[in-house]
N, C-alpha and C. Protein backbone atom coordinates (compact mmCIF):
# COMPACT_ATOMS: atom_id res chain seq x y z
N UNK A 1 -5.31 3.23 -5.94
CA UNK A 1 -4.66 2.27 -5.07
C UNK A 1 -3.87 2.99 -3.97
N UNK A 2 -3.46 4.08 -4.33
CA UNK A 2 -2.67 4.86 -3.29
C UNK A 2 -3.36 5.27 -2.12
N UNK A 3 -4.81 5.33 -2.71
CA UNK A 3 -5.81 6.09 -1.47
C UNK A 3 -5.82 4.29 -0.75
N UNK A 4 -6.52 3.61 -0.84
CA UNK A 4 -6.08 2.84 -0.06
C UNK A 4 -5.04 2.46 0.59
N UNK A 5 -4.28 2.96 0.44
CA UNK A 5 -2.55 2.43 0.96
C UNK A 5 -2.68 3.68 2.46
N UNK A 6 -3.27 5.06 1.74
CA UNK A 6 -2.92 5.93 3.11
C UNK A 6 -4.28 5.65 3.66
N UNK A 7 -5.23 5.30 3.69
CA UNK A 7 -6.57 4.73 4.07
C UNK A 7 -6.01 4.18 5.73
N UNK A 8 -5.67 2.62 4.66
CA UNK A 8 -5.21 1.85 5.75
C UNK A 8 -4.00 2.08 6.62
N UNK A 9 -3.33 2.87 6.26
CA UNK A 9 -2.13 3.51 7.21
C UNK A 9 -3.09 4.39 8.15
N UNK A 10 -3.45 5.37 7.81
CA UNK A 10 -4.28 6.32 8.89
C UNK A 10 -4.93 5.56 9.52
N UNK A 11 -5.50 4.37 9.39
CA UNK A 11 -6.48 3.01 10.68
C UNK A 11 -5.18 2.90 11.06
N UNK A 12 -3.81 2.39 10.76
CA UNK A 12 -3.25 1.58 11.59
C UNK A 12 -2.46 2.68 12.36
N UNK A 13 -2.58 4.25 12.22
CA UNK A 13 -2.00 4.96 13.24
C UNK A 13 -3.01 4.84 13.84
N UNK A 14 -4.41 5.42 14.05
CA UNK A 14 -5.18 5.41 14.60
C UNK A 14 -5.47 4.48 15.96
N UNK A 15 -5.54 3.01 15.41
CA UNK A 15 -5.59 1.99 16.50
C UNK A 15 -4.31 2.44 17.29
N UNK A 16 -3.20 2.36 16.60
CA UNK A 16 -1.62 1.84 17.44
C UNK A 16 -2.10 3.09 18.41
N UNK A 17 -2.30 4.22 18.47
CA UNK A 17 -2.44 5.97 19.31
C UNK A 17 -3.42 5.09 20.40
N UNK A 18 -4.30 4.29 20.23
CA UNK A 18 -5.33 4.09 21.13
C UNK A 18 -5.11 2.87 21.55
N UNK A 19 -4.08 2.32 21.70
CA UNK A 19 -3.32 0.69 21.79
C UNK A 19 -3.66 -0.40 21.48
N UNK A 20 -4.54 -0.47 20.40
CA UNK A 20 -5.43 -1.96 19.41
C UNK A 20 -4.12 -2.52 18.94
N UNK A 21 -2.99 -3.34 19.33
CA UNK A 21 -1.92 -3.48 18.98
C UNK A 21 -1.86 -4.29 17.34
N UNK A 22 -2.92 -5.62 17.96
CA UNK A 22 -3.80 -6.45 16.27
C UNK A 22 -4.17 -5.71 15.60
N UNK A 23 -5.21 -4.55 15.79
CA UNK A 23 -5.60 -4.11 15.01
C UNK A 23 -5.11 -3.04 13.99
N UNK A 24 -4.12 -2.42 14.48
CA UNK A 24 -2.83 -1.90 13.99
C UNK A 24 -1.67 -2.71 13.22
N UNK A 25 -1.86 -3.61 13.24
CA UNK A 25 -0.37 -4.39 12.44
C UNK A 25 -1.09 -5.32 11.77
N UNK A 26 -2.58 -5.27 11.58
CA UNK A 26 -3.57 -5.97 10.49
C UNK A 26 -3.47 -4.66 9.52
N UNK A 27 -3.65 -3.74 10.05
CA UNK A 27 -4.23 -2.79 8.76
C UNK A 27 -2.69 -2.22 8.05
N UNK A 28 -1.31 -2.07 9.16
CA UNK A 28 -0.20 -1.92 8.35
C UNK A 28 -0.02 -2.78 7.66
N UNK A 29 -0.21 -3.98 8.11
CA UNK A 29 0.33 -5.19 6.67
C UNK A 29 -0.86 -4.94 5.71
N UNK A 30 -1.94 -5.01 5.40
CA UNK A 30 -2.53 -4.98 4.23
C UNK A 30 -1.85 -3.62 3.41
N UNK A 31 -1.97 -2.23 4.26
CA UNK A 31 -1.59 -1.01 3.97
C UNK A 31 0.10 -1.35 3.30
N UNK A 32 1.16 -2.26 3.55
CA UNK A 32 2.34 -2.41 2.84
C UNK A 32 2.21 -3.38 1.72
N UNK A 33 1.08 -4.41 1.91
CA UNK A 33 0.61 -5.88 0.73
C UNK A 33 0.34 -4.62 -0.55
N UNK A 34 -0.43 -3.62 -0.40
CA UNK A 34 -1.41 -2.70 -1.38
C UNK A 34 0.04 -1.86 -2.03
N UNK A 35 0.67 -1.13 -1.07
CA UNK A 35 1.86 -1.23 -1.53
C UNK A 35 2.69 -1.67 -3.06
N UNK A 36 2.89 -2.46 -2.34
CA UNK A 36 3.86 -3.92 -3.16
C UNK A 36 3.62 -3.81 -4.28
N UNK A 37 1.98 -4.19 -4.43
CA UNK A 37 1.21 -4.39 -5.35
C UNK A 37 1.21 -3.32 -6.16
N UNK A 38 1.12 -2.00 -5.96
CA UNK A 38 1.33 -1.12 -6.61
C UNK A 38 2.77 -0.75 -7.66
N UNK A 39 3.67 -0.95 -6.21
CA UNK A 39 5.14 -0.91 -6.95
C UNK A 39 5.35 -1.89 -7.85
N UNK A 40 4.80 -3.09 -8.05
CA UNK A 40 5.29 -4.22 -9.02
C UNK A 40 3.90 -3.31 -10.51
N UNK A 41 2.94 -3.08 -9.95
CA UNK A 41 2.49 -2.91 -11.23
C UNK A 41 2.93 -1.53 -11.91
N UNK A 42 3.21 -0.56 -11.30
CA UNK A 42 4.21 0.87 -11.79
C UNK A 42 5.36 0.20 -12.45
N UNK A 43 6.28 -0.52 -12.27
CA UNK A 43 7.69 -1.33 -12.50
C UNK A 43 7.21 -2.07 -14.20
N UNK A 44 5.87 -3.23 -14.25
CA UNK A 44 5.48 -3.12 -15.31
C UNK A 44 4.69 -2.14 -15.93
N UNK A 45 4.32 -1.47 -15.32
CA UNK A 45 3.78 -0.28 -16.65
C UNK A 45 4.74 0.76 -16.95
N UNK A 46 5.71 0.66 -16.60
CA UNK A 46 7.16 1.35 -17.07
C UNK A 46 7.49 0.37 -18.52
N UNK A 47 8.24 -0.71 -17.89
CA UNK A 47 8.63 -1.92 -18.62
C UNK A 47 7.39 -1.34 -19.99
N UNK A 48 6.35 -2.09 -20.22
CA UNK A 48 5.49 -1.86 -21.26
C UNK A 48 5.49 -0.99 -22.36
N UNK A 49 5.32 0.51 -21.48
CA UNK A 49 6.00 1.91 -21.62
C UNK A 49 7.18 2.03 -23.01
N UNK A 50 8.53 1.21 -22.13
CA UNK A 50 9.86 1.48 -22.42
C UNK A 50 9.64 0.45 -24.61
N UNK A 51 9.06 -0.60 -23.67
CA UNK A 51 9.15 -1.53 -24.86
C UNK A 51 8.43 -1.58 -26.13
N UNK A 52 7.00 -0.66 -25.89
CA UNK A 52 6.16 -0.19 -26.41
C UNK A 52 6.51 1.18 -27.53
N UNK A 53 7.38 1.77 -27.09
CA UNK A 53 8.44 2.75 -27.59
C UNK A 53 7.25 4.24 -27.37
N UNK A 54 6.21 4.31 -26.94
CA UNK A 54 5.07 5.34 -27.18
C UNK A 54 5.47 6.44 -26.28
């Protein structure tokens, strides 16, 4: 999931350097959504982790 996260960051430097302004702040927002998504599921697989006692 991380490779996607810098995936879509490297498109959205890419466009913004060559002035696709949409096309740059399409691929940062998915690139921060993938994010998110990551940090909430690290946060529960901690949680799990902790409660799981393993």
């Amino acid at each position: 999931m991380l490779r996607l996260i810098l995936i879509f960051l490297v498109i959205a430097l890419i466009a913004a350097l060559f002035g696709f302004g949409g096309l740059a702040a399409g691929a940062a927002g998915i690139a921060k959504i993938i994010f998110y998504i990551f940090l909430v599921l690290l946060v529960i697989s901690l949680l799990f982790r902790l409660i799981g006692g393993r």
